[in-house]
C-alpha atoms as a PDB file:
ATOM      1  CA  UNK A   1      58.038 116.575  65.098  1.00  0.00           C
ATOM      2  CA  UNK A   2      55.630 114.983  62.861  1.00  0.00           C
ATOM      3  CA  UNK A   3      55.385 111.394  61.896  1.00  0.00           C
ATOM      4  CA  UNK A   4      56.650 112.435  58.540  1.00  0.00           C
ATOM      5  CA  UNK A   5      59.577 114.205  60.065  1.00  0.00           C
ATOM      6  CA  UNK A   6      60.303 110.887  61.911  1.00  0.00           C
ATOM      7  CA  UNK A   7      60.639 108.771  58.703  1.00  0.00           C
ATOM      8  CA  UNK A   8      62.789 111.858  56.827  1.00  0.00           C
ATOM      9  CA  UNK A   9      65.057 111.324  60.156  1.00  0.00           C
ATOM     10  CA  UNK A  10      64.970 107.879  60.007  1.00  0.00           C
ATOM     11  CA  UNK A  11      66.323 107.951  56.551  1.00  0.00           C
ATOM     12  CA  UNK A  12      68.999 110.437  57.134  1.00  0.00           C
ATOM     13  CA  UNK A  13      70.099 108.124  60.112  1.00  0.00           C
ATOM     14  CA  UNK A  14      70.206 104.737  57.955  1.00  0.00           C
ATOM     15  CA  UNK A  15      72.022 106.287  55.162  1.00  0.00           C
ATOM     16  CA  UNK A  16      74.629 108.101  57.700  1.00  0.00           C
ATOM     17  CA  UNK A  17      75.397 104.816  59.867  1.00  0.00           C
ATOM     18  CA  UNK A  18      74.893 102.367  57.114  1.00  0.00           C
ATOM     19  CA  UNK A  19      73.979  98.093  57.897  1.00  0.00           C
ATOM     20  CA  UNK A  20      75.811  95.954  59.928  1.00  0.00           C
ATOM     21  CA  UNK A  21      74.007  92.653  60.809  1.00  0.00           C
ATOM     22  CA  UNK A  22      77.049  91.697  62.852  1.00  0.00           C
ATOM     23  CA  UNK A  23      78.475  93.334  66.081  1.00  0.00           C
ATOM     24  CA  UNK A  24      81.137  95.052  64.778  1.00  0.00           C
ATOM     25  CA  UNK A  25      83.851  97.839  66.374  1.00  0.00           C
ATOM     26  CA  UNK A  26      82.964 101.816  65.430  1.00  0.00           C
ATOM     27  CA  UNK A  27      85.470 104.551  64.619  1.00  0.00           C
ATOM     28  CA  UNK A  28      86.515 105.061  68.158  1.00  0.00           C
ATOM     29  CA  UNK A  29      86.471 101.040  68.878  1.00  0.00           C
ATOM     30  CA  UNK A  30      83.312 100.589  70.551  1.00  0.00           C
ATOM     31  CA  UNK A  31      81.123  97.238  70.178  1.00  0.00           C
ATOM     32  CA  UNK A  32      77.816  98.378  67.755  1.00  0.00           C
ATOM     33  CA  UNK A  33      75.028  96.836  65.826  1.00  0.00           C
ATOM     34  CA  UNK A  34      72.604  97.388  63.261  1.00  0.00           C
ATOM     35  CA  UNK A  35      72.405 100.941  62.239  1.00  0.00           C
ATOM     36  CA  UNK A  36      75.036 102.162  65.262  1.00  0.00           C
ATOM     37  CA  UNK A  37      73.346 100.994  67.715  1.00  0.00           C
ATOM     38  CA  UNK A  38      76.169 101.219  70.641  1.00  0.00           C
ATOM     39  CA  UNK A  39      75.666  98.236  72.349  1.00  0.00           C
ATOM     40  CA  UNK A  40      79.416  98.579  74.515  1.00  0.00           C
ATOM     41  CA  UNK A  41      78.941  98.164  78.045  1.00  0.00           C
ATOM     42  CA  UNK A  42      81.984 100.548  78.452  1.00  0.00           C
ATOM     43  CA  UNK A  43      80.040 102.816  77.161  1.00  0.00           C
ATOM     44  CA  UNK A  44      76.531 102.619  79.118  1.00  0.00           C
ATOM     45  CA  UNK A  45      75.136 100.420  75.933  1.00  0.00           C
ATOM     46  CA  UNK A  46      73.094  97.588  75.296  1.00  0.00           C
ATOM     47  CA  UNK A  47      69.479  96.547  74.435  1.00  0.00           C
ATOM     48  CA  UNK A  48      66.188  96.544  76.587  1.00  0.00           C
ATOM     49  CA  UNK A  49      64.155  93.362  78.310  1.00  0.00           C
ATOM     50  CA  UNK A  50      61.408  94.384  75.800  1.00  0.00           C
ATOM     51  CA  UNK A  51      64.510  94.077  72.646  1.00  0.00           C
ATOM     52  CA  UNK A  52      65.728  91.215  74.059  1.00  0.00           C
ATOM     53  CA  UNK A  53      62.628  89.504  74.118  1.00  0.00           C
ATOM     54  CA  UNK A  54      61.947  90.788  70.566  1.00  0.00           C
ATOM     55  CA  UNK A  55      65.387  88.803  69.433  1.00  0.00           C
ATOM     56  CA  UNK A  56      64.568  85.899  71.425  1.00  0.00           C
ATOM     57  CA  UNK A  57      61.205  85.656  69.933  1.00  0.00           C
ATOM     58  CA  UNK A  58      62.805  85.684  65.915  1.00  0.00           C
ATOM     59  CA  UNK A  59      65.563  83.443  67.474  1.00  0.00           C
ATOM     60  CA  UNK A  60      63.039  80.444  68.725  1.00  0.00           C
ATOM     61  CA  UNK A  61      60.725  80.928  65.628  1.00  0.00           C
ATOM     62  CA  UNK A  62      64.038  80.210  63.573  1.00  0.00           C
ATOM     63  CA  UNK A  63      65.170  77.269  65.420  1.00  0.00           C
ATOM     64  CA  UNK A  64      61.827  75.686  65.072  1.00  0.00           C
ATOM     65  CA  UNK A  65      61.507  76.027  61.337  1.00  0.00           C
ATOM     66  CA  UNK A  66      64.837  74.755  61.715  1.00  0.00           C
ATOM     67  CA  UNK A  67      63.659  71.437  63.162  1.00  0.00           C
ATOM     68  CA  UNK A  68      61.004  70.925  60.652  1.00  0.00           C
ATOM     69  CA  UNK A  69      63.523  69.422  58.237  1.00  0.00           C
ATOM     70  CA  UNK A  70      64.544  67.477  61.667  1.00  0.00           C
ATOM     71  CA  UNK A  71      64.135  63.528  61.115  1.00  0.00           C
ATOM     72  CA  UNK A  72      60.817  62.794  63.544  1.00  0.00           C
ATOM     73  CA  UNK A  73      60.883  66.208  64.623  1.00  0.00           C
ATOM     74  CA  UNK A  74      57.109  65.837  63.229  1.00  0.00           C
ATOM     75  CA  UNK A  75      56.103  63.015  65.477  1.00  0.00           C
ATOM     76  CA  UNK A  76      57.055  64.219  68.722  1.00  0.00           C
ATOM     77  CA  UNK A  77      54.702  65.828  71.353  1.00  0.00           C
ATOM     78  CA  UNK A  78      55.077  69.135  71.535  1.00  0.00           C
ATOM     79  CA  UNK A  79      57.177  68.975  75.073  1.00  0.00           C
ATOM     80  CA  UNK A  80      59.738  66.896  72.655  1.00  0.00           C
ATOM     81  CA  UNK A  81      59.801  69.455  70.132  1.00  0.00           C
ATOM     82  CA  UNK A  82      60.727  71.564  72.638  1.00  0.00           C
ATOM     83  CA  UNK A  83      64.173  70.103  73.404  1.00  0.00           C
ATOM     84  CA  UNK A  84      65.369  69.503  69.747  1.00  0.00           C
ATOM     85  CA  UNK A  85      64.540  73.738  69.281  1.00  0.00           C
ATOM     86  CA  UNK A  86      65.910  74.296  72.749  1.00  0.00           C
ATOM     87  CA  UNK A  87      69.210  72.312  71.430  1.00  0.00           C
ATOM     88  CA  UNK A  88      69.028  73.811  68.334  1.00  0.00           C
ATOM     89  CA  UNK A  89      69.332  77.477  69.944  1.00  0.00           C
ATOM     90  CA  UNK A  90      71.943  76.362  72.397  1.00  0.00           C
ATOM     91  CA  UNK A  91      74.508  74.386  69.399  1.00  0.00           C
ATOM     92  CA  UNK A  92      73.020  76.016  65.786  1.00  0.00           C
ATOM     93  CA  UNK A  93      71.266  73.861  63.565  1.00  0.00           C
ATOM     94  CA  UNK A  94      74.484  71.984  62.043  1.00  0.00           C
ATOM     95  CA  UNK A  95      75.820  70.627  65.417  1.00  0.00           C
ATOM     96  CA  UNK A  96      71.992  69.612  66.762  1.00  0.00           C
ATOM     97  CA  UNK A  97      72.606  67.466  63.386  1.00  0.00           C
ATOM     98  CA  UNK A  98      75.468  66.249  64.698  1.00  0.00           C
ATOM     99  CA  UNK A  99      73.107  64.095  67.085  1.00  0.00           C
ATOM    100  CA  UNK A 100      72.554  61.039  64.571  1.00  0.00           C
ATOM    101  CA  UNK A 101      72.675  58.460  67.218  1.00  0.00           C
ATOM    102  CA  UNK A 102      69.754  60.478  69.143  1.00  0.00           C
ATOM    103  CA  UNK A 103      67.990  60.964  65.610  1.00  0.00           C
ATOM    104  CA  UNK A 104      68.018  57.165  65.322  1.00  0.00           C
ATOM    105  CA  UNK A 105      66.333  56.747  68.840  1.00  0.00           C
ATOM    106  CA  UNK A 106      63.870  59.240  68.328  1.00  0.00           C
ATOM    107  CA  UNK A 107      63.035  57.571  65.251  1.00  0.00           C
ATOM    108  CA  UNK A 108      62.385  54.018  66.629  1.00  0.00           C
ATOM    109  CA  UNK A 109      60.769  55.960  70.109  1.00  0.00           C
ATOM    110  CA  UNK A 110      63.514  54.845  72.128  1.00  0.00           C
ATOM    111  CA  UNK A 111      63.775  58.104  74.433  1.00  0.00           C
ATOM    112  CA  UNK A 112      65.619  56.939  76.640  1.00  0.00           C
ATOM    113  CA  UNK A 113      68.319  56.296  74.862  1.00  0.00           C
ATOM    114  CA  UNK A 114      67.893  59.724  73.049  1.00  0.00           C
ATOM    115  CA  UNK A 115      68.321  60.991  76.429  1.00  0.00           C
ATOM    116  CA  UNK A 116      71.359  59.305  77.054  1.00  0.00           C
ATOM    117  CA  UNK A 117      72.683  60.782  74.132  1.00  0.00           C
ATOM    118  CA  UNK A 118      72.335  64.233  75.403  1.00  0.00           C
ATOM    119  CA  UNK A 119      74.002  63.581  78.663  1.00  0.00           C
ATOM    120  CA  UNK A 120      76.680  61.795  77.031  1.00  0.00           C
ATOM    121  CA  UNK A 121      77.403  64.863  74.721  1.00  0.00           C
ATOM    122  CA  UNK A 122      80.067  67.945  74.706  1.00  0.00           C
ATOM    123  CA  UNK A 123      77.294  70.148  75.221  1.00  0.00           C
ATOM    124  CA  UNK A 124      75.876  68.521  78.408  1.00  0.00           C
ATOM    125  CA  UNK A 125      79.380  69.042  79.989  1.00  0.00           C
ATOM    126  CA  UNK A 126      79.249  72.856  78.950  1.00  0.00           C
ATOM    127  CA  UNK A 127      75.471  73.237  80.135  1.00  0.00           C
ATOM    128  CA  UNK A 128      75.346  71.339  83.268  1.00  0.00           C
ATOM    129  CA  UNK A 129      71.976  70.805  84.703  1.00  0.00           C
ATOM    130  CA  UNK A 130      70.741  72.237  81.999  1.00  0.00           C
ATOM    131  CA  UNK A 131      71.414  69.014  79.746  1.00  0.00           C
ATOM    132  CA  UNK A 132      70.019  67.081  82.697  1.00  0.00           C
ATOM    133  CA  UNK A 133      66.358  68.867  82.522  1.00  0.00           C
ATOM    134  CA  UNK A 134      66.152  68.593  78.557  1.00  0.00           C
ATOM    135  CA  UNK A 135      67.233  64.641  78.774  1.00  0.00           C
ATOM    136  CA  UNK A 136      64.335  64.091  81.469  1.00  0.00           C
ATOM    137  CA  UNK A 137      62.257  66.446  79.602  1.00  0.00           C
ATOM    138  CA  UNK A 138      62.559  64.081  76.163  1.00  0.00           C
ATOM    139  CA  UNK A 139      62.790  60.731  78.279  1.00  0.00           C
ATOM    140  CA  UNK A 140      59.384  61.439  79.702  1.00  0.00           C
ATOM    141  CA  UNK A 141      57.509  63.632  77.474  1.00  0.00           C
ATOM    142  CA  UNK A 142      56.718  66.075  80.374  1.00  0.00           C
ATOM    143  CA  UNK A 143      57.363  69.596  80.505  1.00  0.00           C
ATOM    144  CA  UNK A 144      59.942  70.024  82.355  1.00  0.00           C
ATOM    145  CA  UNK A 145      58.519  73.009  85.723  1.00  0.00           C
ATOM    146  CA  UNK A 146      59.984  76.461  84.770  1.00  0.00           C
ATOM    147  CA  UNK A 147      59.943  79.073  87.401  1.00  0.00           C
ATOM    148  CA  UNK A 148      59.710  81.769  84.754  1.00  0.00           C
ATOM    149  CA  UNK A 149      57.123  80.197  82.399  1.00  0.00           C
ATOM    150  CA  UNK A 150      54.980  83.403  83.041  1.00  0.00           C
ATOM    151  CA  UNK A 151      56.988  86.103  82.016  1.00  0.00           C
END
């Protein structure tokens, strides 16, 4: 088949399966995405490391322009910045915003108390330790050691 035939097929395909940008349940009730992409574990479905990564990539890139309208997002080291995008993936950019009393110690460079605010949340509760590295991670400045930093 010829690169030509490819992008004839790949036409056909789009046009037969049509959009969805949202999971979403196919004819016969199984989980699906994009252009029928089964993704239903039933089913032997899913996405690849490599696809995963892809996603993950867009999804970070997001959440950082994200925290570029962030109050002293701007000011902070890099490590910082880190946890604000890192929140911002784990709550959406609306409930990160919900963080005003943090946003007010960041401002005036009182980290600690910006950390307290993230162990004293919802989402600390629901992420465990998790919460616990990003407040020491903003308290201090210093990235936090990740085991998988090289893959």
């Amino acid at each position: 088949m010829t690169d030509a035939d490819r992008l004839r097929l790949r036409g056909w395909v789009k046009l037969g399966e049509g959009l969805k940008l949202h999971a979403y349940q196919d004819s016969l009730g199984f989980w699906t995405l994009g252009y029928g992409r089964l993704i239903d574990a039933t089913k032997g479905g899913g996405i690849s490391k490599d696809e995963a990564e892809y996603l993950l990539g867009n999804d970070l890139k997001r959440m950082e322009r994200e925290c570029e309208k962030l109050p002293a997002y701007l000011d902070l080291s890099p490590s910082r910045q880190a946890v604000l995008i890192e929140m911002c993936f784990i709550l959406g950019p609306d409930g990160l915003r919900l963080f005003k009393r943090m946003f007010k110690a960041l401002a005036e460079q009182d980290y600690a108390e910006a950390a307290d605010c993230i162990l004293a949340s919802k989402m600390a509760g629901q992420i465990g330790a998790r919460a616990v590295r990003l407040a020491e991670q903003l308290k201090t400045g210093r990235w936090a050691v990740n085991a998988l930093s090289e893959t």
